[in-house]
Protein backbone atom coordinates (compact mmCIF):
# COMPACT_ATOMS: atom_id res chain seq x y z
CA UNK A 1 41.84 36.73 122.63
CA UNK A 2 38.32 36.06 121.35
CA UNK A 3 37.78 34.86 118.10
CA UNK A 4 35.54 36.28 115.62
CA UNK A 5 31.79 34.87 115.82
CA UNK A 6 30.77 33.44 112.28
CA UNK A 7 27.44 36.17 112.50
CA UNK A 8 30.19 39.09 112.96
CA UNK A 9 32.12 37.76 109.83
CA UNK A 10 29.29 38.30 107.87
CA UNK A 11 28.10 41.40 109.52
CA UNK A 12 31.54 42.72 108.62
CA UNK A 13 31.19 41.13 104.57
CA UNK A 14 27.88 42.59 104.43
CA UNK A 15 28.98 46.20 106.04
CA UNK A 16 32.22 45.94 103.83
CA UNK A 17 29.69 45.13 100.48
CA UNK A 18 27.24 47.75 101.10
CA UNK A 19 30.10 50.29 101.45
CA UNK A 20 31.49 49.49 98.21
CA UNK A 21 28.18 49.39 96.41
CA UNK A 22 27.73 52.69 98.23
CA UNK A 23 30.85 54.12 97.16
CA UNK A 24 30.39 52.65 93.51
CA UNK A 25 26.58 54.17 93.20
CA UNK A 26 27.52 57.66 94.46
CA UNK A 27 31.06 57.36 91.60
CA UNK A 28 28.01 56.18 88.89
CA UNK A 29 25.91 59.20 90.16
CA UNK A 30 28.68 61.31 89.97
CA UNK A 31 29.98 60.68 86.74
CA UNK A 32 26.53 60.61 85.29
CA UNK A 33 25.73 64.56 86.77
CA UNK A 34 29.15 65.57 84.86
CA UNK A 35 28.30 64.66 82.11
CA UNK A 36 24.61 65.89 82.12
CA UNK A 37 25.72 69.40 83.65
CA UNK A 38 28.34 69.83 80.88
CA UNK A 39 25.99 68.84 77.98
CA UNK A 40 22.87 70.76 79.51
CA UNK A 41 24.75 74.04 80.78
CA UNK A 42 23.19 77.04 80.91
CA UNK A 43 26.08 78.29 78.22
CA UNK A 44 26.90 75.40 76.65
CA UNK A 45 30.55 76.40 75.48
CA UNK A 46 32.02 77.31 78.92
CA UNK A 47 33.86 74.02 78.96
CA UNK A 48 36.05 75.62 76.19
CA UNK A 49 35.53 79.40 77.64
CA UNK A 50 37.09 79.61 80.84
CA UNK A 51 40.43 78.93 82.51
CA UNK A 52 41.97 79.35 86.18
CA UNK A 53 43.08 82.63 87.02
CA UNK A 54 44.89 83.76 89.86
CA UNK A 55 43.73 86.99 89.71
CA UNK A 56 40.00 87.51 88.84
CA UNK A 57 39.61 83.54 90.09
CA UNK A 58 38.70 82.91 86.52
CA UNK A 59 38.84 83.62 82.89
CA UNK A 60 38.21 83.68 79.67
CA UNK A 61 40.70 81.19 77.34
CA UNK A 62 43.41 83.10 74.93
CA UNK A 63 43.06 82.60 71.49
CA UNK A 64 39.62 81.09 71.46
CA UNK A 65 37.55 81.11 68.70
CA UNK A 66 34.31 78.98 68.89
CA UNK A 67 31.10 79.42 66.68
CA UNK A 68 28.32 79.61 69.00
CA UNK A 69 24.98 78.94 68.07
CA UNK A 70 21.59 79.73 70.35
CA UNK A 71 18.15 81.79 70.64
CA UNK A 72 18.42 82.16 66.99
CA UNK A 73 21.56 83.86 67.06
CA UNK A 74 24.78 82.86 65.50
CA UNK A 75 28.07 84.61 66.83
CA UNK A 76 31.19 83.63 67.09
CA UNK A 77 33.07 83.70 70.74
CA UNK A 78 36.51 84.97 70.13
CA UNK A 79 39.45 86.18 72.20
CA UNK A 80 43.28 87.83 71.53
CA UNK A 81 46.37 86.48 73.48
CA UNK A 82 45.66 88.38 76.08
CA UNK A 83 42.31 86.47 76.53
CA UNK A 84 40.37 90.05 75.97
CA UNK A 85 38.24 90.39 72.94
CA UNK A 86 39.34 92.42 70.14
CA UNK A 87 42.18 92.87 68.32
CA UNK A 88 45.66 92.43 69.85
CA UNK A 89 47.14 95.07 72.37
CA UNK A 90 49.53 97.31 69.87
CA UNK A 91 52.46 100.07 71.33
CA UNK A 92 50.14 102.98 71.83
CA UNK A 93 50.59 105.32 68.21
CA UNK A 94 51.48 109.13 68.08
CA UNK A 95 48.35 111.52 69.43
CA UNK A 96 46.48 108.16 70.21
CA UNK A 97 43.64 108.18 72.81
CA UNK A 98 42.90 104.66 74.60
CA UNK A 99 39.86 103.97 76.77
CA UNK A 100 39.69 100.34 78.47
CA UNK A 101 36.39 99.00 78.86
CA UNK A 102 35.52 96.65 82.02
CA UNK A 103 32.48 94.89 82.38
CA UNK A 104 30.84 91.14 82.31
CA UNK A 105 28.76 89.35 79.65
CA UNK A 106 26.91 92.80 78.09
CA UNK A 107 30.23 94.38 77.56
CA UNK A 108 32.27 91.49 76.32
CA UNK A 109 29.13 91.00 73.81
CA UNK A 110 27.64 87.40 74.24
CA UNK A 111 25.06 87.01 71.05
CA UNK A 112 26.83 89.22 68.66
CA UNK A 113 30.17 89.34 66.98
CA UNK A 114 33.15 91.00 67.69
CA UNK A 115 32.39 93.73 65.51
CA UNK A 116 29.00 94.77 67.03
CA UNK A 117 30.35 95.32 70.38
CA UNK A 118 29.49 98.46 71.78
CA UNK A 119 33.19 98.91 72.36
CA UNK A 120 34.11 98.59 68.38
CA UNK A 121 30.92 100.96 67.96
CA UNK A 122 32.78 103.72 70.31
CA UNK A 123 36.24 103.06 68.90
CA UNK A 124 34.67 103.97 65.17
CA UNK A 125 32.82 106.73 65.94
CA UNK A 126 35.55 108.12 68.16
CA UNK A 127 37.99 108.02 65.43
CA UNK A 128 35.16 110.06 62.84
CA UNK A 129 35.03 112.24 65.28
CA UNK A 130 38.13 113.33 66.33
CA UNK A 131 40.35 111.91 63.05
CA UNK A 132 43.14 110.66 65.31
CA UNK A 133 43.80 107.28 66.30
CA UNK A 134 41.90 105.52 68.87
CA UNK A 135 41.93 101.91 70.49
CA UNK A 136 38.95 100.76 72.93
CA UNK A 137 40.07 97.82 74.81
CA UNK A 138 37.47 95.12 75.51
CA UNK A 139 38.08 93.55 79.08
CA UNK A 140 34.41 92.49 79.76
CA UNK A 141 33.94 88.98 80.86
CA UNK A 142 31.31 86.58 80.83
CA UNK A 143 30.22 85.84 84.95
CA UNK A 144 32.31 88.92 85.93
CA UNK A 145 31.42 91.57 88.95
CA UNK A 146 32.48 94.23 90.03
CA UNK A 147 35.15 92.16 92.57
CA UNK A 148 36.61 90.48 89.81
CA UNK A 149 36.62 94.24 87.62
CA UNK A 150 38.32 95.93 90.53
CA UNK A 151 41.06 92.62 90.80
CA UNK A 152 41.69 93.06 87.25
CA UNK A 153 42.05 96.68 86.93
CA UNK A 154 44.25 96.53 90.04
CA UNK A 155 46.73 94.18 88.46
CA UNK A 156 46.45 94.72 84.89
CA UNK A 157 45.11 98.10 84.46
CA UNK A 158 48.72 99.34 83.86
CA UNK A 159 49.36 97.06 80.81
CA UNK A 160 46.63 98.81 78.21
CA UNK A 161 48.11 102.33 79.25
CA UNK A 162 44.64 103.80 78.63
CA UNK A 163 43.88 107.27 79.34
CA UNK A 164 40.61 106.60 80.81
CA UNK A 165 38.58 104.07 82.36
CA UNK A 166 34.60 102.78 81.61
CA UNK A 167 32.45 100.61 83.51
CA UNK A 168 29.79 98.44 82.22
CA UNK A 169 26.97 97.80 84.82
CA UNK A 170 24.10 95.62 85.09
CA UNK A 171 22.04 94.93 87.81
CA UNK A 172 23.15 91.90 88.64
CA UNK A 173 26.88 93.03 89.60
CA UNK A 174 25.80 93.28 93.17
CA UNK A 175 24.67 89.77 93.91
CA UNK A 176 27.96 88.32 91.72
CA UNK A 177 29.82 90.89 93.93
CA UNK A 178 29.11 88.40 97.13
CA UNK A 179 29.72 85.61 95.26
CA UNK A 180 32.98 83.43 94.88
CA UNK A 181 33.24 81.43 91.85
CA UNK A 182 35.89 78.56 90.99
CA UNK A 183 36.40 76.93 87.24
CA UNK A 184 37.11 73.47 87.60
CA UNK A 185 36.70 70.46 85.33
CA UNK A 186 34.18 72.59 82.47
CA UNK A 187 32.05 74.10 85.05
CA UNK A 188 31.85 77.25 86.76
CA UNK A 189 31.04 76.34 90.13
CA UNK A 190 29.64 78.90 92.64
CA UNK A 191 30.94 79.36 96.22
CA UNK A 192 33.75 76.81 96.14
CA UNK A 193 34.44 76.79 99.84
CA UNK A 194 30.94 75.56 100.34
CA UNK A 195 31.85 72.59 97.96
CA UNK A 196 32.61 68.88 99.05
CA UNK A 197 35.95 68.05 97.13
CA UNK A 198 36.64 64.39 95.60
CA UNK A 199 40.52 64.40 95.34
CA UNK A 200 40.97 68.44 94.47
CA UNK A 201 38.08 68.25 92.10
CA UNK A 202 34.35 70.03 92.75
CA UNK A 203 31.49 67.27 93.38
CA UNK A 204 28.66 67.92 91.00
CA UNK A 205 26.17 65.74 92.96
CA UNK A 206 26.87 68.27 95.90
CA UNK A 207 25.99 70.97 93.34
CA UNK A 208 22.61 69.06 92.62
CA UNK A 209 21.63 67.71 96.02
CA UNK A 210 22.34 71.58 97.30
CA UNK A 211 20.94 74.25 94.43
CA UNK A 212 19.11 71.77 92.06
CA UNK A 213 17.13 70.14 94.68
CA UNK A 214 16.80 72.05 97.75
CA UNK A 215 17.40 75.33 95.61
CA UNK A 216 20.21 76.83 97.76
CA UNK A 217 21.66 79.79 96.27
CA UNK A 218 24.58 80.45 98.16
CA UNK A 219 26.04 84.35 99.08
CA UNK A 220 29.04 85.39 100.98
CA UNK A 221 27.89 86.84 103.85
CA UNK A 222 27.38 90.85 103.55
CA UNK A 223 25.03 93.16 101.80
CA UNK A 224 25.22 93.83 98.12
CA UNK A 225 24.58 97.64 97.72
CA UNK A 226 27.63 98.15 100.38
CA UNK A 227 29.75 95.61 98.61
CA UNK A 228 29.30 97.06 95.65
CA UNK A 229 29.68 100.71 96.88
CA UNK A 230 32.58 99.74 98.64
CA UNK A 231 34.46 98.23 95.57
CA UNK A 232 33.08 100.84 92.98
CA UNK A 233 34.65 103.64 94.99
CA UNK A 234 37.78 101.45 95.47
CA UNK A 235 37.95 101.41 91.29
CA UNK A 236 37.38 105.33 91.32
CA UNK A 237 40.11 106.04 93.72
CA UNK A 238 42.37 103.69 91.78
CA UNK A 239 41.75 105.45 89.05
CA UNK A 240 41.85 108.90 90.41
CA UNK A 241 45.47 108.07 91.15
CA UNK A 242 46.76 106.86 88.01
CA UNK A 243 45.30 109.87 85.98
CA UNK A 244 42.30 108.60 84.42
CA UNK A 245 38.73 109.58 84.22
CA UNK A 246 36.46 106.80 85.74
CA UNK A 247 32.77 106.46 83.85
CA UNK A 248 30.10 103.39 85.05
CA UNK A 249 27.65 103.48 82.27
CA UNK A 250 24.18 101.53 83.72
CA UNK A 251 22.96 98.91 80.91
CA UNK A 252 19.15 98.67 82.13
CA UNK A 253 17.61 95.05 82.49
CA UNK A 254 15.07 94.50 79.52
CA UNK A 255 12.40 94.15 82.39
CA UNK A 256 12.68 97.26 82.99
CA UNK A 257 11.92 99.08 79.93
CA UNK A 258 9.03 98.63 77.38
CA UNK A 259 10.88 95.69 75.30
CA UNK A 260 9.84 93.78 78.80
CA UNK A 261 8.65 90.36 78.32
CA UNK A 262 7.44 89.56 81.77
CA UNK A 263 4.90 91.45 83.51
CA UNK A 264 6.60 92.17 86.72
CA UNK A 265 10.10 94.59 86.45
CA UNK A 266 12.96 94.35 88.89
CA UNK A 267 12.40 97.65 89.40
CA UNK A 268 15.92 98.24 91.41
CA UNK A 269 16.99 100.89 88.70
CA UNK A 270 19.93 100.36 86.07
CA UNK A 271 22.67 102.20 88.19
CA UNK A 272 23.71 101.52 91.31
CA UNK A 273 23.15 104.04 94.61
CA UNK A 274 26.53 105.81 94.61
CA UNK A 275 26.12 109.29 93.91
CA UNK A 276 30.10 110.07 94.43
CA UNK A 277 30.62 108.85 91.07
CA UNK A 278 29.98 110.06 87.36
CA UNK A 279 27.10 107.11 86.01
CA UNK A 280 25.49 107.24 82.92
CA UNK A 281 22.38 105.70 82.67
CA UNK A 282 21.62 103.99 79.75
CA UNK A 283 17.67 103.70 79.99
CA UNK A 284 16.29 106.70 77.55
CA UNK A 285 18.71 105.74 75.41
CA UNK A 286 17.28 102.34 75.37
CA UNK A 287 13.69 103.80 75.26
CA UNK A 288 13.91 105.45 72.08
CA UNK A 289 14.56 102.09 70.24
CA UNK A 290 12.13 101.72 67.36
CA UNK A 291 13.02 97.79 67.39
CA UNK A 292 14.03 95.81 70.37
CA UNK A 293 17.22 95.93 71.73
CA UNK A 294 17.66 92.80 72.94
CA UNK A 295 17.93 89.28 72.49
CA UNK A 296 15.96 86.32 73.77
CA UNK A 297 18.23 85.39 76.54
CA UNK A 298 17.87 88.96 77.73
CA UNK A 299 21.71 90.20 76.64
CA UNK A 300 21.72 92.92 74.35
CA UNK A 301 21.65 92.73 70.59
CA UNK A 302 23.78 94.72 68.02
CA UNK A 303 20.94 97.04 68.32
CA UNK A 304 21.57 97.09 71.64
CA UNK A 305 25.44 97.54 71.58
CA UNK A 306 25.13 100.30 68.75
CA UNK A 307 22.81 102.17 71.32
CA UNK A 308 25.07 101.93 74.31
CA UNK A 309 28.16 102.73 72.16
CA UNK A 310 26.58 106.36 70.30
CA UNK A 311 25.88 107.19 73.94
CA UNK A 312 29.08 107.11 75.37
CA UNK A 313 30.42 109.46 72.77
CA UNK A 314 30.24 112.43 74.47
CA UNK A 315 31.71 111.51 77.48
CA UNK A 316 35.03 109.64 75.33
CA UNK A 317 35.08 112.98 73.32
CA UNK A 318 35.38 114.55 76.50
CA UNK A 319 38.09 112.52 77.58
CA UNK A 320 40.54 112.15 74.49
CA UNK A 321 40.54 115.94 74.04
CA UNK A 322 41.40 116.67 77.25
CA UNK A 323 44.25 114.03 76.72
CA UNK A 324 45.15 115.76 73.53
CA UNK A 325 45.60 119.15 75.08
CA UNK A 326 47.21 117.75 78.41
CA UNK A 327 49.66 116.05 75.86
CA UNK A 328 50.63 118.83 74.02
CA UNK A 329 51.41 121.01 76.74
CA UNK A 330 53.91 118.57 78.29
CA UNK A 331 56.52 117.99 75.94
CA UNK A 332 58.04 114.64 74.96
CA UNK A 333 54.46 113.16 76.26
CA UNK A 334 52.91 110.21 74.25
């Protein structure tokens, strides 16, 4: 057998050297990108927000409470054991109507506290109204679509025993409904198949190299308006079969009305093309604001939530009497 040139042992030293110092650079790089992403996210708190969930993929933490500070807005991000916002889940009372309320960041109420939510604002004037008890469950999440809706109110639906069903849309439901999103090590990271993994864990200098630098945002495959069609009328149907009215009430995108900052709107309308179902759309009831209804980062301000909430009375009126007299012409119903 030949034996090893000197000049190939220290080709093989130098090749061995530079593959460490390789290895050790891209480790530095990576560290350093964790640490930069986490301190300079776009919401800062999401390392504390979010968990694993094998249902929706991901979300929010039970029992948090963290006081949030940004665009001159204090608030404080809360959640029950359930990991909803709101008070906890009680056994439903005697003659008690209960609406559950689905929807992402606008719903759950980022930039205001729990008791500005447009969901407290219905509860309240629900119960002046009709002077009968009434719970309004708070399932929005931050980052959620209409996918991870649907996955919830597949599974867990069943557990607030609500007597009808609301829907909080905003335009951007149909691009998060072709995306796939993973929470992993204080990020939310987008598209996790698409993701080089370092032993199970999400590579942040992928994430930079791939949508910081060459600006890659990626989709799943499809087209958003049928996606979203497909899984609204999915939600309806579910619905339909467990007894319960089914509302999607279109939040419109400040762009879009004359609180707009920005000179160009989005223009793509505040509910979504699906005329099967009953949508409410929230835009004159946004334009008769005297002050804006919004906050800086473009999320909707207690001004904002009390709006939404007055106009869904009607419709919840609607609903809980119609409970009412469906209840007390079936004896021994709750």
């Amino acid at each position: 057998m030949k034996s090893e040139t000197p000049s190939h042992r220290r080709f093989t030293i130098k090749a061995i050297c530079l593959g460490v110092i390789l290895i050790a650079t891209l480790a530095a790089i990576e560290a350093g990108l964790r640490v930069f992403f986490l301190r300079l996210n776009s919401f800062p708190y999401i390392a504390h927000m979010f968990r694993d969930d094998p249902i929706t993929g991901f979300a929010l933490t039970p029992n948090m409470r963290i006081h949030a500070v940004g665009d001159g807005n204090d608030f404080t991000l809360d959640t029950n054991s359930m990991g909803l916002r709101g008070k906890e889940p009680l056994p439903r009372a005697p003659d008690e109507c209960r609406i559950l309320v689905m929807g992402d960041s606008y719903t759950y109420g980022i930039g205001v506290d729990v008791d500005e939510t447009y969901s407290v604002r219905l509860e309240t004037r629900l119960r002046d109204e009709l002077q009968r008890p009434v719970r309004v469950f708070n399932a929005g999440g931050p980052a959620f679509g209409t996918v991870q809706e649907l996955a919830f109110y597949r599974t867990r639906g069943p557990l607030f025993d609500a007597d009808a069903v609301l829907l909080g849309f905003f335009q951007n439901d149909p691009e998060d409904n072709l995306r796939v999103f993973r929470y992993a090590d204080g990020f939310l990271f987008e598209n996790p198949s698409r993701i080089v993994s370092l032993g199970g864990h999400p590579s942040f200098l992928y994430e930079f190299i791939v949508k910081g630098v060459l600006g890659w945002r990626p989709l799943e495959p499809g087209d958003q308006a049928a996606k979203t069609r497909e899984v609204l009328l999915e939600l309806k149907a579910l619905a339909a079969n467990r007894g319960q009215p089914f509302l999607v009430a279109c939040i419109p995108d400040r762009e879009d009305t004359r609180f707009a900052v920005h000179e160009k709107p989005h223009g793509s309308g505040a509910c979504p093309d699906v005329p099967e179902l009953r949508m409410l759309d929230l835009s004159s009831a946004f334009a008769t604001a005297t002050t804006t209804p919004f906050l800086p980062d473009h999320h909707i301000n207690k001004v904002g939530h009390r709006i939404v909430g007055d106009a869904l009375v009607p419709w919840a009126v609607e609903v809980c009497r119609a409970h009412a007299a469906a209840t007390a012409a079936t004896p021994g119903a709750p």
